[in-house]
PDB file of N, CA and C in Angstrom:
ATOM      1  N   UNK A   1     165.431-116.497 -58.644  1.00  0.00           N
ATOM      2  CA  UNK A   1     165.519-115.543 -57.550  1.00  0.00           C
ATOM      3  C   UNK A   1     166.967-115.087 -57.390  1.00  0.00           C
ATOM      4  N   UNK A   2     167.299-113.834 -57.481  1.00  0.00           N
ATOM      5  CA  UNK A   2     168.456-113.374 -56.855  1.00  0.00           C
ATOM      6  C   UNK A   2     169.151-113.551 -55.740  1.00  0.00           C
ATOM      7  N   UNK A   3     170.557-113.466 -55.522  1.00  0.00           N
ATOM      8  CA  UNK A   3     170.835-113.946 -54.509  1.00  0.00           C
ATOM      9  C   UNK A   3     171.172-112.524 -53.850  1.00  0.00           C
ATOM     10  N   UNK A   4     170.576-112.481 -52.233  1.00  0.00           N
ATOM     11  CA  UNK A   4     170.981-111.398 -51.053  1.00  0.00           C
ATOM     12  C   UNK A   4     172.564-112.074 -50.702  1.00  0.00           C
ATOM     13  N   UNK A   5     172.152-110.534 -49.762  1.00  0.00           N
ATOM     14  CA  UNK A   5     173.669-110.521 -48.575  1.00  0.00           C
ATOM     15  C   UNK A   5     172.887-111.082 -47.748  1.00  0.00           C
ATOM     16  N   UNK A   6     173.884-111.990 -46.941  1.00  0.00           N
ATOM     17  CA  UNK A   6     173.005-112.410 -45.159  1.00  0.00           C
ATOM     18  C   UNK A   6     174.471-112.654 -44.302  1.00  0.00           C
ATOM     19  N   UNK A   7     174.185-111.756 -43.155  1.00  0.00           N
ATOM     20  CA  UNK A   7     175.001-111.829 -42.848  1.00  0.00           C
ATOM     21  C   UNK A   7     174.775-112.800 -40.998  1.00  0.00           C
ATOM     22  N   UNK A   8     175.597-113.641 -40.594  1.00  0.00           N
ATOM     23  CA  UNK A   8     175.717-114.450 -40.143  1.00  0.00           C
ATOM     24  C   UNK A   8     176.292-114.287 -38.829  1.00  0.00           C
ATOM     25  N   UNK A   9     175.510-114.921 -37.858  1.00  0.00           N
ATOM     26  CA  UNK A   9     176.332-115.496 -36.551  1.00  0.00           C
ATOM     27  C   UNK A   9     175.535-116.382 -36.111  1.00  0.00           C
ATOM     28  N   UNK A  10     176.197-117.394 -35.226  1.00  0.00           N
ATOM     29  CA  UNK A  10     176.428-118.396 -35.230  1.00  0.00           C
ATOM     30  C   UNK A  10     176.960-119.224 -34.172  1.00  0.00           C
ATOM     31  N   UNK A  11     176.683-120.233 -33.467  1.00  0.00           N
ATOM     32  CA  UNK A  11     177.817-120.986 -32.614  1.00  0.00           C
ATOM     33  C   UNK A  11     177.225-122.454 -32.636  1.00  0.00           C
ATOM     34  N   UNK A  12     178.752-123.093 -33.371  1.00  0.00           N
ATOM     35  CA  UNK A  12     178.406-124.485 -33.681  1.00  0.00           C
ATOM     36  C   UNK A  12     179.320-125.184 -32.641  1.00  0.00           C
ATOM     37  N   UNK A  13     178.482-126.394 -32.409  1.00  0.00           N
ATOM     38  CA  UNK A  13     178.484-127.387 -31.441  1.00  0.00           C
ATOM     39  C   UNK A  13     178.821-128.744 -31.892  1.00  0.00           C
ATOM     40  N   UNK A  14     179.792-129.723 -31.841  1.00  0.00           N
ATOM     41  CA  UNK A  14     179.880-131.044 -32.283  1.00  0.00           C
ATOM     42  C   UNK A  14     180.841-131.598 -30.984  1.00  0.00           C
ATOM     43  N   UNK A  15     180.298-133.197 -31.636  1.00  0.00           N
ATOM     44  CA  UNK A  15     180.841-133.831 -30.517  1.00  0.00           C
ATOM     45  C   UNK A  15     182.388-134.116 -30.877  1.00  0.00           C
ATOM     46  N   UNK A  16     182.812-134.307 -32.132  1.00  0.00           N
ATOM     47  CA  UNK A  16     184.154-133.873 -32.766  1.00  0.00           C
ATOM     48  C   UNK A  16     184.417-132.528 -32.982  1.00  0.00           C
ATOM     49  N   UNK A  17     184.971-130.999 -32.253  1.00  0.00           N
ATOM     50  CA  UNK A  17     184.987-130.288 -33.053  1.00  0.00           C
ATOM     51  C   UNK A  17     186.160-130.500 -33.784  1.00  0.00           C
ATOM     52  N   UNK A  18     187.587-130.954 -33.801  1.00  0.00           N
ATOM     53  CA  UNK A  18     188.773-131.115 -34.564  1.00  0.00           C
ATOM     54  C   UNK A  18     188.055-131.359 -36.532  1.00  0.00           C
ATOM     55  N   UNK A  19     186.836-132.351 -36.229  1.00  0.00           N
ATOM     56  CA  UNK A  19     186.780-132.830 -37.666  1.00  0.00           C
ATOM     57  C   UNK A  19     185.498-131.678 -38.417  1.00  0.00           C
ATOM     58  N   UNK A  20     184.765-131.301 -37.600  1.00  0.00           N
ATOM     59  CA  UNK A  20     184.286-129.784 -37.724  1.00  0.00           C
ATOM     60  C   UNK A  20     185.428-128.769 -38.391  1.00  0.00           C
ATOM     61  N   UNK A  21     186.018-128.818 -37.151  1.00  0.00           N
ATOM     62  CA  UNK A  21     186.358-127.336 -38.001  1.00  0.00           C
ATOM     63  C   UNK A  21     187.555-127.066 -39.188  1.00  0.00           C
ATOM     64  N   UNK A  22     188.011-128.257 -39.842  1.00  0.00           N
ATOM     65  CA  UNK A  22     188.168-128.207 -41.349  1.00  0.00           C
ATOM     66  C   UNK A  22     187.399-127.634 -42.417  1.00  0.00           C
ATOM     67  N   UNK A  23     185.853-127.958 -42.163  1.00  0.00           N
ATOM     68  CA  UNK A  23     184.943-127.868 -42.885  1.00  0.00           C
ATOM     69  C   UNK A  23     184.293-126.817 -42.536  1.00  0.00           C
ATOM     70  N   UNK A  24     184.300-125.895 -41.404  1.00  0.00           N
ATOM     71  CA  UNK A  24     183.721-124.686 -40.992  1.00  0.00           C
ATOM     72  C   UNK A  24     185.026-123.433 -41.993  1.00  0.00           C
ATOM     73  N   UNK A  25     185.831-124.502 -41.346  1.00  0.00           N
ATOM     74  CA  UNK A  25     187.311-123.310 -42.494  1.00  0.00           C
ATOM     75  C   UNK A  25     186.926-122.833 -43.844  1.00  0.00           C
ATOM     76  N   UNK A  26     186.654-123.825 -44.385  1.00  0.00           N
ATOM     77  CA  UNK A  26     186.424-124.127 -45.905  1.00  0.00           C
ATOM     78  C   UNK A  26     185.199-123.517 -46.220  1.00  0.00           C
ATOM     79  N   UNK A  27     184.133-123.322 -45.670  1.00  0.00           N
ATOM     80  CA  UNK A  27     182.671-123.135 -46.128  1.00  0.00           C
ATOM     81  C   UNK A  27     182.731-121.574 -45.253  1.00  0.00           C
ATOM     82  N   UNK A  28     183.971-120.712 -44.493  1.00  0.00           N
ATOM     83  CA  UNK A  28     183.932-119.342 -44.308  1.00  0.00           C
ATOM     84  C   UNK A  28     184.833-119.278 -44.970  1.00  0.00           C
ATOM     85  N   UNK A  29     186.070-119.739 -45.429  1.00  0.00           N
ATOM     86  CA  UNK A  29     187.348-119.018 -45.897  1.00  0.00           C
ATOM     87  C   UNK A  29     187.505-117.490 -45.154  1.00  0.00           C
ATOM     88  N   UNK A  30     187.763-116.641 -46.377  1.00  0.00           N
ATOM     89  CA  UNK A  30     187.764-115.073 -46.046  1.00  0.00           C
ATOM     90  C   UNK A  30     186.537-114.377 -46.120  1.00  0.00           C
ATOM     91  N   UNK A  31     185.472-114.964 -45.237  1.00  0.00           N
ATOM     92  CA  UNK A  31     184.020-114.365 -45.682  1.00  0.00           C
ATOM     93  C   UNK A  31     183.929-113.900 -44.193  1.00  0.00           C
ATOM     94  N   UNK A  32     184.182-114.264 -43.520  1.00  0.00           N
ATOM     95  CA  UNK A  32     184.031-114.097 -41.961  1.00  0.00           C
ATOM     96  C   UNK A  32     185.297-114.561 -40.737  1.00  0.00           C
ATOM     97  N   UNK A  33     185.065-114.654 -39.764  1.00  0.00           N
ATOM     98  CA  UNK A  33     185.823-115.267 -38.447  1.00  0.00           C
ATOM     99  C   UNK A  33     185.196-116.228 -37.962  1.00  0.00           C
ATOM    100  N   UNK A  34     185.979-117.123 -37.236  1.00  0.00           N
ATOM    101  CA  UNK A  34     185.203-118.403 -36.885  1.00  0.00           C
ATOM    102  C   UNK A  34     186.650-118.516 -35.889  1.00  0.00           C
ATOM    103  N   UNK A  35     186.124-118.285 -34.060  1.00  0.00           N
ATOM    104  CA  UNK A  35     186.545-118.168 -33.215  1.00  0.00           C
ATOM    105  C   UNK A  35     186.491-119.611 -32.601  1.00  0.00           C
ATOM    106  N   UNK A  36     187.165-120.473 -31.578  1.00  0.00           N
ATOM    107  CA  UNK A  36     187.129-121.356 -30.921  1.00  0.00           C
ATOM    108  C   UNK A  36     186.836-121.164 -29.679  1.00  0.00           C
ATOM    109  N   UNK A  37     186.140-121.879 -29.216  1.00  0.00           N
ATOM    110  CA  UNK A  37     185.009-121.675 -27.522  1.00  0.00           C
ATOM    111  C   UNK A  37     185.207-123.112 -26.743  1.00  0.00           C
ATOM    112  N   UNK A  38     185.077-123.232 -25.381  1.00  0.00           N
ATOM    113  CA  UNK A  38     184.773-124.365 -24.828  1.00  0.00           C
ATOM    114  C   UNK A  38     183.571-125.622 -25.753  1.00  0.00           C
ATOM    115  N   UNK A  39     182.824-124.678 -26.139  1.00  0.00           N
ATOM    116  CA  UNK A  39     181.779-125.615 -26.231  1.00  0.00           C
ATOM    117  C   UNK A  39     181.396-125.777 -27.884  1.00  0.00           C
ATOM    118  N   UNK A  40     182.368-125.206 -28.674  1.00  0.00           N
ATOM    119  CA  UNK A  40     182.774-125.295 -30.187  1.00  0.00           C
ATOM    120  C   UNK A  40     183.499-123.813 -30.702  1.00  0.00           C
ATOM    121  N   UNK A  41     182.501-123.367 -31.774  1.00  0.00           N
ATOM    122  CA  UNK A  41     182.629-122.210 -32.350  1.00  0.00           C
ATOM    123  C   UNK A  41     181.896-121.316 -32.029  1.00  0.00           C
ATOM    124  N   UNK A  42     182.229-120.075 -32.348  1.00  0.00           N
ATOM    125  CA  UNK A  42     181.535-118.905 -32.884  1.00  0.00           C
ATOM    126  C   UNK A  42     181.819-118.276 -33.796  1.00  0.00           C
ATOM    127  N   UNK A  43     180.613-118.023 -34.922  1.00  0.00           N
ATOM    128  CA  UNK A  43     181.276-117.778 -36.505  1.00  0.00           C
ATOM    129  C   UNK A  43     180.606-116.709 -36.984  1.00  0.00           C
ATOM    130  N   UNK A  44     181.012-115.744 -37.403  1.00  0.00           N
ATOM    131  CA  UNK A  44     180.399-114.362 -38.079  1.00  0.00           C
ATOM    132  C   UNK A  44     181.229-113.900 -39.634  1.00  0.00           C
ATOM    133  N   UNK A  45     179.831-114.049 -39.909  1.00  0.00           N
ATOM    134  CA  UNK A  45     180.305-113.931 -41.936  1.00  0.00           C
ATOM    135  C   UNK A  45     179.381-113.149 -42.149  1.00  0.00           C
ATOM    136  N   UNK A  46     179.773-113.217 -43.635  1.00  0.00           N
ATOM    137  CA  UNK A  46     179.003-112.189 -44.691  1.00  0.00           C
ATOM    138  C   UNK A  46     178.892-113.374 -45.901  1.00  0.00           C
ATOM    139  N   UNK A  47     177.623-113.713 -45.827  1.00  0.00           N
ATOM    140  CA  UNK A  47     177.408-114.654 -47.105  1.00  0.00           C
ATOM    141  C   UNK A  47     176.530-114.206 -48.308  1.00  0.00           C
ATOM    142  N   UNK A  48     176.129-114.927 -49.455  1.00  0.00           N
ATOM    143  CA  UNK A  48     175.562-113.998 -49.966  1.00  0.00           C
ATOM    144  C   UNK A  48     174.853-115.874 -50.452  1.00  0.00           C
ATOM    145  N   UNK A  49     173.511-116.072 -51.097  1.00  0.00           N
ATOM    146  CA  UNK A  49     172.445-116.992 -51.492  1.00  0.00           C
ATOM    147  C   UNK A  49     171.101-116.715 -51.816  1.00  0.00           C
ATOM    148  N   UNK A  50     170.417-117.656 -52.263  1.00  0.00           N
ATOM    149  CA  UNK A  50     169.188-117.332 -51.931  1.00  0.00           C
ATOM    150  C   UNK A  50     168.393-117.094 -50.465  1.00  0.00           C
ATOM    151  N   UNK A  51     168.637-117.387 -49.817  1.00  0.00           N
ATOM    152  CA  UNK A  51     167.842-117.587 -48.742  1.00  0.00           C
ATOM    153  C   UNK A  51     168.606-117.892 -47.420  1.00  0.00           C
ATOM    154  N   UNK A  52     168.057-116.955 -46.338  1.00  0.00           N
ATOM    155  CA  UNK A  52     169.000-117.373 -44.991  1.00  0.00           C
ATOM    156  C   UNK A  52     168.353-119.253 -44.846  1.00  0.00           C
ATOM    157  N   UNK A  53     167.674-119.662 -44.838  1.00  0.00           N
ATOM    158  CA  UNK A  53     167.184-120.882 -44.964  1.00  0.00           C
ATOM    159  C   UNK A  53     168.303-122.195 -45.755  1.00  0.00           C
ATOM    160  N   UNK A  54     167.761-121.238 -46.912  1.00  0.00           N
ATOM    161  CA  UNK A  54     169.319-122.134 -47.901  1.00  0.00           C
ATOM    162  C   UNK A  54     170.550-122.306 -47.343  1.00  0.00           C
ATOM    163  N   UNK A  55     171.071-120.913 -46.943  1.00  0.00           N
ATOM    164  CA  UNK A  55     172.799-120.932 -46.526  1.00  0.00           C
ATOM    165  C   UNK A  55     172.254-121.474 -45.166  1.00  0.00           C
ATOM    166  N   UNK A  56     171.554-121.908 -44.538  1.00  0.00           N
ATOM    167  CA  UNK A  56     171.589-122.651 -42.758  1.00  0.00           C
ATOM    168  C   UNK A  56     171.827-123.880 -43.166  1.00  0.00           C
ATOM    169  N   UNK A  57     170.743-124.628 -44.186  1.00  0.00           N
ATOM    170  CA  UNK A  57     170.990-125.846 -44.456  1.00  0.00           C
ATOM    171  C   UNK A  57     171.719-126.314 -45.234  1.00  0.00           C
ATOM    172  N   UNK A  58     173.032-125.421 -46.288  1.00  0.00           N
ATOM    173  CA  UNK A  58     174.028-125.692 -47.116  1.00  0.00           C
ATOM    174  C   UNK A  58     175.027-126.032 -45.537  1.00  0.00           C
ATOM    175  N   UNK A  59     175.190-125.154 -44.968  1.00  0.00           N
ATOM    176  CA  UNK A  59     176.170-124.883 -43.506  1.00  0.00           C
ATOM    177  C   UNK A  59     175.984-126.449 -42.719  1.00  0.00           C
ATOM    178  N   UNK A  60     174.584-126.583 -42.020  1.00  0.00           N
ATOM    179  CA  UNK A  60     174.906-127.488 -41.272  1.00  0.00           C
ATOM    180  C   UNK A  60     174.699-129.015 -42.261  1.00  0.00           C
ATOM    181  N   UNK A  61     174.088-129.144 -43.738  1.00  0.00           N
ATOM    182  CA  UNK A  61     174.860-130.486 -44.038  1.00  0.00           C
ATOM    183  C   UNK A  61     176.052-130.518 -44.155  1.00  0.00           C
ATOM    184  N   UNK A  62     176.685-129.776 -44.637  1.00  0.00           N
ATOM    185  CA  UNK A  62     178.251-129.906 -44.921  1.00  0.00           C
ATOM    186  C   UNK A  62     178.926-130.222 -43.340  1.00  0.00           C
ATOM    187  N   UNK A  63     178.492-129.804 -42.750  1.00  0.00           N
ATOM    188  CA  UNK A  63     179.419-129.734 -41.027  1.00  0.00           C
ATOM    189  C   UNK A  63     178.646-131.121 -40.972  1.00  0.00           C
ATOM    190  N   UNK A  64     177.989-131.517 -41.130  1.00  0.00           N
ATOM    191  CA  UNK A  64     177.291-133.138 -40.771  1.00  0.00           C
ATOM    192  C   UNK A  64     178.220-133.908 -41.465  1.00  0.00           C
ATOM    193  N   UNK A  65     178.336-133.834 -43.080  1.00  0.00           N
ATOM    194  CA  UNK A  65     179.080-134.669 -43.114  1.00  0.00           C
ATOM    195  C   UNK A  65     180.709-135.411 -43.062  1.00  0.00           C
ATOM    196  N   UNK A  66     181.478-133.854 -41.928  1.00  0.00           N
ATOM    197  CA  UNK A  66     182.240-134.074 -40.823  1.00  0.00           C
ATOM    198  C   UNK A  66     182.079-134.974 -40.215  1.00  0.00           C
ATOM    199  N   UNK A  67     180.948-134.426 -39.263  1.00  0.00           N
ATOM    200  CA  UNK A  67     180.908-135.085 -37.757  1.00  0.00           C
ATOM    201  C   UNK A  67     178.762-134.817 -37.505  1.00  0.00           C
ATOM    202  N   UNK A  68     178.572-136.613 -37.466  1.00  0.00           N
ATOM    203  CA  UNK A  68     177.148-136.335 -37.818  1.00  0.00           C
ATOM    204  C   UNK A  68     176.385-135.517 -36.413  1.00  0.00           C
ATOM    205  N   UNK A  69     176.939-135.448 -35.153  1.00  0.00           N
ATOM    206  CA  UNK A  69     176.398-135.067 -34.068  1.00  0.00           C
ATOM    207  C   UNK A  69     176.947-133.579 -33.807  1.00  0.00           C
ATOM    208  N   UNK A  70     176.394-132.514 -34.996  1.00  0.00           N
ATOM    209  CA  UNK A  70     176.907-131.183 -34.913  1.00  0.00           C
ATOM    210  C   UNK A  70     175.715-130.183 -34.763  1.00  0.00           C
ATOM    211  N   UNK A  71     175.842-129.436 -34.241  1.00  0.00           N
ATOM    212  CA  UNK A  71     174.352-128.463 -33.774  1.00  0.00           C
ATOM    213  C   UNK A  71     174.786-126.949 -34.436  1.00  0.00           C
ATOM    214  N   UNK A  72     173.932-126.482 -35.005  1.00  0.00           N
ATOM    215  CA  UNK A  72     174.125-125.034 -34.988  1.00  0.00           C
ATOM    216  C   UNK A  72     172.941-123.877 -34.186  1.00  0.00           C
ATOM    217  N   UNK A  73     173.518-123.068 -33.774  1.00  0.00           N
ATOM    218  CA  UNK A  73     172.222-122.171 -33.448  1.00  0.00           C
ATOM    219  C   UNK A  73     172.421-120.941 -34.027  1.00  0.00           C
ATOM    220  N   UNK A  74     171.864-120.439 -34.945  1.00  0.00           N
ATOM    221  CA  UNK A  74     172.131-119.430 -36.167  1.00  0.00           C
ATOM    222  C   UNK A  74     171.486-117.911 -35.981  1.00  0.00           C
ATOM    223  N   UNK A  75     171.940-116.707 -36.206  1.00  0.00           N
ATOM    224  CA  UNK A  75     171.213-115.603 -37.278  1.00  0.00           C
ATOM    225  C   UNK A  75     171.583-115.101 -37.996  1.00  0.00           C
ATOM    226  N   UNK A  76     170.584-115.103 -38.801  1.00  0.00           N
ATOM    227  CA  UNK A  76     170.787-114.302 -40.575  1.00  0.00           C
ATOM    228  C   UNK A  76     170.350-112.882 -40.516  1.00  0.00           C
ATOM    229  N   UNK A  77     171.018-112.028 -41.060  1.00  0.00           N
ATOM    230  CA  UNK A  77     170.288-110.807 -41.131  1.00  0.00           C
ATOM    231  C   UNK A  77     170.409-110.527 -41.998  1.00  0.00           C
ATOM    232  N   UNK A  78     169.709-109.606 -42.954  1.00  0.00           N
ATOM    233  CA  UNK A  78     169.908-109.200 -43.717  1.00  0.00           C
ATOM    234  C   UNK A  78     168.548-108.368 -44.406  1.00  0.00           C
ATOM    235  N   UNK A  79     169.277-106.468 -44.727  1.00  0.00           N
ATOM    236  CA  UNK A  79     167.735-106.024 -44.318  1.00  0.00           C
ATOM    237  C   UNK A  79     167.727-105.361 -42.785  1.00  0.00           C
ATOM    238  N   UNK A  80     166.443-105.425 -42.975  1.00  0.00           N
ATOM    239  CA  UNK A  80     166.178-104.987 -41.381  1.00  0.00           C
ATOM    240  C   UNK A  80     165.225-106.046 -40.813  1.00  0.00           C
ATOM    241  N   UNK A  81     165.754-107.573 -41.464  1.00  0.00           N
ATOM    242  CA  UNK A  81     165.070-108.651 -40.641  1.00  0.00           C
ATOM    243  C   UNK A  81     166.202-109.508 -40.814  1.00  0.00           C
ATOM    244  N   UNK A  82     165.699-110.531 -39.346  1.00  0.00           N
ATOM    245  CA  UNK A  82     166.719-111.099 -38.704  1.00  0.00           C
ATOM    246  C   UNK A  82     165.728-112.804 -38.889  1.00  0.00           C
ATOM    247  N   UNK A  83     166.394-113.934 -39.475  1.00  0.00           N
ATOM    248  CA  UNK A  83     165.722-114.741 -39.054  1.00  0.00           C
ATOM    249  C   UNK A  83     167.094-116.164 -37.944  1.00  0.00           C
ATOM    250  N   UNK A  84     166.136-116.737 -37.401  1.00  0.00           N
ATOM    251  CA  UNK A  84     166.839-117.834 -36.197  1.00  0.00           C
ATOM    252  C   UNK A  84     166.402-119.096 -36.577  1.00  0.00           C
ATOM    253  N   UNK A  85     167.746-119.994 -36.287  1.00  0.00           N
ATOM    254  CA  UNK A  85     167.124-120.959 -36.872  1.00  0.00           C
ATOM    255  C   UNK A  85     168.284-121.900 -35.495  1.00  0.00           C
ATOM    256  N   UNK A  86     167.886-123.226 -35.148  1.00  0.00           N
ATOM    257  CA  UNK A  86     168.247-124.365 -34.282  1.00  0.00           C
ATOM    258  C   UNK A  86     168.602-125.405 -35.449  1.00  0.00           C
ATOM    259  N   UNK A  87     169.538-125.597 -36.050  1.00  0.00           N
ATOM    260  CA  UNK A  87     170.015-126.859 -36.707  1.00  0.00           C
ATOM    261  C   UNK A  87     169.110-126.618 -37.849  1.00  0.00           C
ATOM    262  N   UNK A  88     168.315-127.281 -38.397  1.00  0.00           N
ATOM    263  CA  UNK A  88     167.320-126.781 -39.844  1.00  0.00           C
ATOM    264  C   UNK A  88     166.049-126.373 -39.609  1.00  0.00           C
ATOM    265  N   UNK A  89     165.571-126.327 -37.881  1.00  0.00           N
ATOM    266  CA  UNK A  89     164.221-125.633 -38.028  1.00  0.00           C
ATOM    267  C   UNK A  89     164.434-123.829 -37.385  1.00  0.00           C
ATOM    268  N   UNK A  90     163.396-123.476 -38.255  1.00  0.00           N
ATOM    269  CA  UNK A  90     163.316-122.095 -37.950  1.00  0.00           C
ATOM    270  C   UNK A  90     162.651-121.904 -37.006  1.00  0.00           C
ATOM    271  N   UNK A  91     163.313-120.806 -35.924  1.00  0.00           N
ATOM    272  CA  UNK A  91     162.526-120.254 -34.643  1.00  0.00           C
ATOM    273  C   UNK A  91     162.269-118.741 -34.945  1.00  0.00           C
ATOM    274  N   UNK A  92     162.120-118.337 -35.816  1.00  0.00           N
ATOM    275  CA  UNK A  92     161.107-117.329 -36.249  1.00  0.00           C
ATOM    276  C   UNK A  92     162.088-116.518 -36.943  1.00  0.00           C
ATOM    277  N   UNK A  93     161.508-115.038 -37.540  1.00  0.00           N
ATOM    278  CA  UNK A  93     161.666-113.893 -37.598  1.00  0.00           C
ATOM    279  C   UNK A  93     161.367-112.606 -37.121  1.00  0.00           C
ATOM    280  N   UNK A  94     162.427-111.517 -37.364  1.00  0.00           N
ATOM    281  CA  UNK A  94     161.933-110.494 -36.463  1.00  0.00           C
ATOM    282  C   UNK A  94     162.700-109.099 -37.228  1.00  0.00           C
ATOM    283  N   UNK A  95     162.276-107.914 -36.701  1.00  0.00           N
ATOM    284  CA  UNK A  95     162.912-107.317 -37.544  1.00  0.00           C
ATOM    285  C   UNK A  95     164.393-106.494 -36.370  1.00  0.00           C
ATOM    286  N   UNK A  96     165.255-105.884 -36.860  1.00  0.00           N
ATOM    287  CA  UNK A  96     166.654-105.843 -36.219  1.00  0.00           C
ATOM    288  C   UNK A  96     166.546-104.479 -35.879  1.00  0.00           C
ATOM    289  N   UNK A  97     166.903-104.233 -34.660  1.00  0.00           N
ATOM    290  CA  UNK A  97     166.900-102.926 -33.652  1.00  0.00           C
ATOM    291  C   UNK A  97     167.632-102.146 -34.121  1.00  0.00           C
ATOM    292  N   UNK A  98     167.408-101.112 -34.089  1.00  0.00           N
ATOM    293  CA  UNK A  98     168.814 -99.895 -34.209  1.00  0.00           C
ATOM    294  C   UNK A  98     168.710 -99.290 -35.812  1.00  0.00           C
ATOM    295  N   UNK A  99     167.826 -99.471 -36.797  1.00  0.00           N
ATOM    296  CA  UNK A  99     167.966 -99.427 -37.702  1.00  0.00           C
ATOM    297  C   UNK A  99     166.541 -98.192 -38.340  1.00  0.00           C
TER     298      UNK A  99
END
C-alpha cells in the first residue's frame, strides 16, 4: 500500500511532559509545530504513512516509551476525511467541512 499525506493535530498529555517532549521533538522535527500548554502539547504536522491509524500508534508508542502515562487525543486528515482517535482507539470518521 502506498503511503498518503495525513495531516495532524493533536494535544498530548503526560504525567512527565519534560521526558515527552524530547521525543515529540524528534518524531515532528521540521514536519510540523508542537506548542506547549498547561496541560501538555499541541502538535500540528504534515506526515505522510500508511494509515492515519499507523502514524497514531507509531506517535503514541514512541511517547510511551518516554513516559508510560501519556494520552493523545488526535486528527488525521487527509482527503476530505477526517479520522479521531483517543490514545489507540478510534472514535470514528467523518468527512471535513469546507471542502
Amino acid at each position: 500500500m502506498a503511503d498518503g499525506k495525513f495531516r495532524l493535530k493533536a494535544q498530548v498529555s503526560s504525567d512527565n511532559p519534560s521526558a515527552v517532549k524530547p521525543a515529540l521533538e524528534r518524531l515532528i522535527a521540521n514536519k510540523g509545530t508542537i506548542r506547549q500548554t498547561e496541560q501538555g502539547f499541541e502538535v500540528e504536522a504534515e506526515l505522510q504513512g500508511e494509515s492515519a491509524r499507523t502514524l497514531n500508534r507509531m506517535i503514541l508508542s514512541e511517547l510511551r516509551k518516554a513516559e508510560k502515562r501519556t494520552r493523545i487525543r488526535s486528527e488525521w486528515t487527509s482527503g476530505d476525511t477526517i479520522e479521531r482517535f483517543f490514545d489507540y482507539v478510534s472514535k470514528g470518521t467523518s468527512k471535513a467541512r469546507g471542502k
